[in-house]
Protein backbone atom coordinates (compact mmCIF):
# COMPACT_ATOMS: atom_id res chain seq x y z
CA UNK A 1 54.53 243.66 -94.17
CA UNK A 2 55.56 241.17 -91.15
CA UNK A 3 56.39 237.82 -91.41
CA UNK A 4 54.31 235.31 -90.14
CA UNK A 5 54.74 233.00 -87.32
CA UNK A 6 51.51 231.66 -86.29
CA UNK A 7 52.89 231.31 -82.57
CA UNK A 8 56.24 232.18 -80.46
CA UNK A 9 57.20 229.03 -80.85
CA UNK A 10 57.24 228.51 -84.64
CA UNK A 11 60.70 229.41 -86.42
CA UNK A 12 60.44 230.88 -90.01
CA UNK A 13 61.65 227.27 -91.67
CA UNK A 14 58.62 225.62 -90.06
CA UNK A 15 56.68 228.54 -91.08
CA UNK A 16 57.93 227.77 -94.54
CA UNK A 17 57.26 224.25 -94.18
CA UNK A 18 53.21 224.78 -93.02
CA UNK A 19 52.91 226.83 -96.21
CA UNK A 20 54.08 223.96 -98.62
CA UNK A 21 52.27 221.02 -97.27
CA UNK A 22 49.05 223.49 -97.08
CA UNK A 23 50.23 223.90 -100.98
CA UNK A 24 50.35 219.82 -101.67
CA UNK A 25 46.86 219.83 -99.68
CA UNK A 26 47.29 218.68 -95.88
CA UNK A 27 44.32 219.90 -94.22
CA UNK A 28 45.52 220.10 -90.52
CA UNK A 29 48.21 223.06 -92.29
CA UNK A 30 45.65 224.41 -94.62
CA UNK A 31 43.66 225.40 -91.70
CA UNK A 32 46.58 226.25 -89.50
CA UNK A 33 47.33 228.43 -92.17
CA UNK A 34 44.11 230.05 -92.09
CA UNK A 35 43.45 230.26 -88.62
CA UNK A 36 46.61 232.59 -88.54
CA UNK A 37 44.99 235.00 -91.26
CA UNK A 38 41.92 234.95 -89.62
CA UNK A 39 42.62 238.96 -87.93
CA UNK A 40 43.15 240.27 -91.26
CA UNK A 41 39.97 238.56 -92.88
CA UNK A 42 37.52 239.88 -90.41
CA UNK A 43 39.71 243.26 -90.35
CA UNK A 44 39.91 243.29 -94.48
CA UNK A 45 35.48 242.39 -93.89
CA UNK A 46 34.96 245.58 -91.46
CA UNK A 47 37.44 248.07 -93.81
CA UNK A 48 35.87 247.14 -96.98
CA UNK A 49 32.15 246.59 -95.81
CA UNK A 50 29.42 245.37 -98.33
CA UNK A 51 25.92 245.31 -97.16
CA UNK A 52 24.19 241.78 -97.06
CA UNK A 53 28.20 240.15 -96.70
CA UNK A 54 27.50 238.25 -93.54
CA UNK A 55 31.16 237.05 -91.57
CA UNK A 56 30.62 233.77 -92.23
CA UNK A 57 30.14 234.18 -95.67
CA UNK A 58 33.47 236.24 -95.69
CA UNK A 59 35.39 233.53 -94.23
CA UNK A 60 34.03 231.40 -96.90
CA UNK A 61 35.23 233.23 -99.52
CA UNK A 62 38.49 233.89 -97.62
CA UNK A 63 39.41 229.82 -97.79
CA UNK A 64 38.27 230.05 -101.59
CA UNK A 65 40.78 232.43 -101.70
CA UNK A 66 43.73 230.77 -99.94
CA UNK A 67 43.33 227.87 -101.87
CA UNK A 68 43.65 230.02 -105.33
CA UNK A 69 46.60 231.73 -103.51
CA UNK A 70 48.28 228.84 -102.51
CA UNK A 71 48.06 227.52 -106.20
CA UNK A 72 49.57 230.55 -107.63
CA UNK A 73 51.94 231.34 -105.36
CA UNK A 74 55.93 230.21 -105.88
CA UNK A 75 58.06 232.58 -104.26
CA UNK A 76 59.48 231.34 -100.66
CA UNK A 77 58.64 234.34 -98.41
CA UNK A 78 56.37 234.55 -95.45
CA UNK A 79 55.91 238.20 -96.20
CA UNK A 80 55.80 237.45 -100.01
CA UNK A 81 52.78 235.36 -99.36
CA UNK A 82 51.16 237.20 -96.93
CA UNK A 83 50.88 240.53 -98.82
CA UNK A 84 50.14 238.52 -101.95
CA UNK A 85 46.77 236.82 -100.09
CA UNK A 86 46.11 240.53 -98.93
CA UNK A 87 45.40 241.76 -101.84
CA UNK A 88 43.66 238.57 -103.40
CA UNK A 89 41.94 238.97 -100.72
CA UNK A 90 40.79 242.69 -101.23
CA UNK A 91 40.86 242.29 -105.32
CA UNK A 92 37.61 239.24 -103.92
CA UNK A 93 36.31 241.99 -101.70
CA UNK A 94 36.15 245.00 -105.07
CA UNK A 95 34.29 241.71 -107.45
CA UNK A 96 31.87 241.16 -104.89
CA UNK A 97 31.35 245.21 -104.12
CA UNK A 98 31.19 245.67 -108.15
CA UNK A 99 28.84 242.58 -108.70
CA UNK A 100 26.30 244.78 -105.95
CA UNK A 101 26.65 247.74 -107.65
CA UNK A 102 26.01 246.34 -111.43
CA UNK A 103 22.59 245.12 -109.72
CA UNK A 104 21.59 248.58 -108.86
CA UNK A 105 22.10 250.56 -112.86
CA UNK A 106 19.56 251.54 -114.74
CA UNK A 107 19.52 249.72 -118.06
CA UNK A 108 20.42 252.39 -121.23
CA UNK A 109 16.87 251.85 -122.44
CA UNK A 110 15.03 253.21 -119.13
CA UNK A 111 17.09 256.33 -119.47
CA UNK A 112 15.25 259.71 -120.64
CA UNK A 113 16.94 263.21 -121.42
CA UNK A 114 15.79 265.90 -118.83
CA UNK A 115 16.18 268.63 -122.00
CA UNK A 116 14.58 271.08 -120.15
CA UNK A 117 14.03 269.65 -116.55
CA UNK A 118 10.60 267.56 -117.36
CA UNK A 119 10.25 265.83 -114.16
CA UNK A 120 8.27 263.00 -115.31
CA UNK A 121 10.97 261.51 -117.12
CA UNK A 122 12.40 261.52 -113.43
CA UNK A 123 9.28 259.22 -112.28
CA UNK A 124 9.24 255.49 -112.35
CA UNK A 125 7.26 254.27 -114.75
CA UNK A 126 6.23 251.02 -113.09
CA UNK A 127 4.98 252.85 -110.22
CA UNK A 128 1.72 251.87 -109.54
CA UNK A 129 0.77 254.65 -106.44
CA UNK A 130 -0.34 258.03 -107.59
CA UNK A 131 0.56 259.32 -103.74
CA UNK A 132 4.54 257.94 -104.80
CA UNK A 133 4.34 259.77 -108.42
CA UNK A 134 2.55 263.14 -107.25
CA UNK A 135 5.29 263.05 -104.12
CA UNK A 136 8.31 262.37 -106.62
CA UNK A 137 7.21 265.19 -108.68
CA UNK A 138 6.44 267.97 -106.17
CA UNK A 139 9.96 266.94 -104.84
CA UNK A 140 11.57 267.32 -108.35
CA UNK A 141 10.28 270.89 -109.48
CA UNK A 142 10.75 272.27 -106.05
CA UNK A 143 14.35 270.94 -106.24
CA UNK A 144 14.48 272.44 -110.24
CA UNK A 145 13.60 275.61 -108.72
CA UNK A 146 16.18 275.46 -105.88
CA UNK A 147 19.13 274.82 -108.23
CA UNK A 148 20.90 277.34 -110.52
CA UNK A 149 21.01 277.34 -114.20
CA UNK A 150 24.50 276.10 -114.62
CA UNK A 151 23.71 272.89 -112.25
CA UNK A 152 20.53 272.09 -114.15
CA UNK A 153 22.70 272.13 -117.30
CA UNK A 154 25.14 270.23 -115.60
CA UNK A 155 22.61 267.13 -114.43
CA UNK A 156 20.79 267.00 -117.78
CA UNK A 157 24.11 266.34 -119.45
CA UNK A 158 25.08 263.59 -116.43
CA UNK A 159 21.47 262.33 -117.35
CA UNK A 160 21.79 261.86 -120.85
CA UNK A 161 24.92 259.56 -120.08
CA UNK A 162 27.70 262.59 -120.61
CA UNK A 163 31.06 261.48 -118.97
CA UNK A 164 32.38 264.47 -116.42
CA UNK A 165 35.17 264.91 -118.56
CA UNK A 166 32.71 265.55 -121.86
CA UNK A 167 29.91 267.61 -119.77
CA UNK A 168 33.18 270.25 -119.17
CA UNK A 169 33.86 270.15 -122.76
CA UNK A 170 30.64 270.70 -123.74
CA UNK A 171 30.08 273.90 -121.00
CA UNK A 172 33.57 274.88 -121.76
CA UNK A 173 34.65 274.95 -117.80
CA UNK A 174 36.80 272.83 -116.11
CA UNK A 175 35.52 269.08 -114.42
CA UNK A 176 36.08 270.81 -110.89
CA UNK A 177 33.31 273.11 -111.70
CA UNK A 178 31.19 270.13 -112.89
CA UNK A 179 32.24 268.26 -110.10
CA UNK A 180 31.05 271.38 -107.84
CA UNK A 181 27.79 271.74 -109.38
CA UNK A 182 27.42 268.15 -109.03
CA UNK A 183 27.96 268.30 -105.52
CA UNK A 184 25.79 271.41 -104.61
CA UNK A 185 22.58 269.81 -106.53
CA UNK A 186 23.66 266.30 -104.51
CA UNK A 187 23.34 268.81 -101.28
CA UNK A 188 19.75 270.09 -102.95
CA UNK A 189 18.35 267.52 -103.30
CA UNK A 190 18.73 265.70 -100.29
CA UNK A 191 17.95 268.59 -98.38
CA UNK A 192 14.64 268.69 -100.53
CA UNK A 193 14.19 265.34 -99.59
CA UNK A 194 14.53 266.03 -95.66
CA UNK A 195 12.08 268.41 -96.14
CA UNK A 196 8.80 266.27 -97.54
């Protein structure tokens, strides 16, 4: 990691000095500070993207983040710091990604074993549009037919909550085949998709 001097004309002991008054709370160096992290924010914002995580609300969460930084930091290195708000910075970035992603689950209770590929366990049950239902399970037995024996085995185990590491147990085969199987009924079933 490189150290960082904010312009040419900066030495590393003023450098230093920026970092601890931004630490006792001067403003001006706070966002001096900030201003020369700004690259790696947006560049840390377009490598880790999260749909509906506007810039603006990145840089937000960036200052939030310096100031945490700041108060936990107590080494004296540039680079020390700098790699240290890095990855504060992308540890921010994998809470706000895994905060999405907890929204999108199915709750334990909506879940239903496939047993022996009954496609209207597949169907939302909310669903209020025969068209959507009728569609959904066309699509589904169409893509039970396309898939082999082993793969069907393979989903209703994913489906009933089965780890890949269990569902290989279970089928006595290694995860790579699961993971395979998994993979070529992924392929299926978009490609069943395409097609409707």
């Amino acid at each position: 990691m490189q150290m960082l001097h904010c312009t040419k004309q900066y030495d590393y002991l003023v450098d230093l000095m920026m970092l601890d008054r931004a630490k006792s709370g001067d403003s001006q160096d706070f966002t001096a500070l900030l201003k020369c992290y700004r690259p790696m924010i947006r560049r840390l914002w377009q490598q880790y993207y999260i749909p509906g995580l506007e810039l603006e609300d990145w840089r937000q969460e960036a200052e939030l983040v310096l100031v945490r930084t700041l108060r936990s930091y107590h080494g004296r290195s540039l680079s020390q710091f700098a790699g240290f708000y890095k990855q504060s910075l992308i540890n921010r970035l994998l809470d706000l990604y895994r905060a999405r992603q907890a929204c999108k689950r199915i709750p334990a209770e909506r879940l239903a074993p496939l047993g022996t590929v009954k496609t209207e366990y597949l169907v939302d049950a909310h669903c209020t549009i025969p068209d959507e239902e009728a569609y959904c399970q066309d699509c589904l037995l169409s893509f039970a037919k396309k898939c082999s024996p082993f793969e069907l085995e393979v989903l209703c185990l994913l489906h009933e909550g089965k780890s890949h590491r269990e569902i290989a147990q279970q089928l006595d085969c290694t995860e790579q085949k699961v993971h395979a199987a998994l993979a070529r009924g992924r392929n299926k079933l978009i490609k069943e998709l395409r097609e409707w």
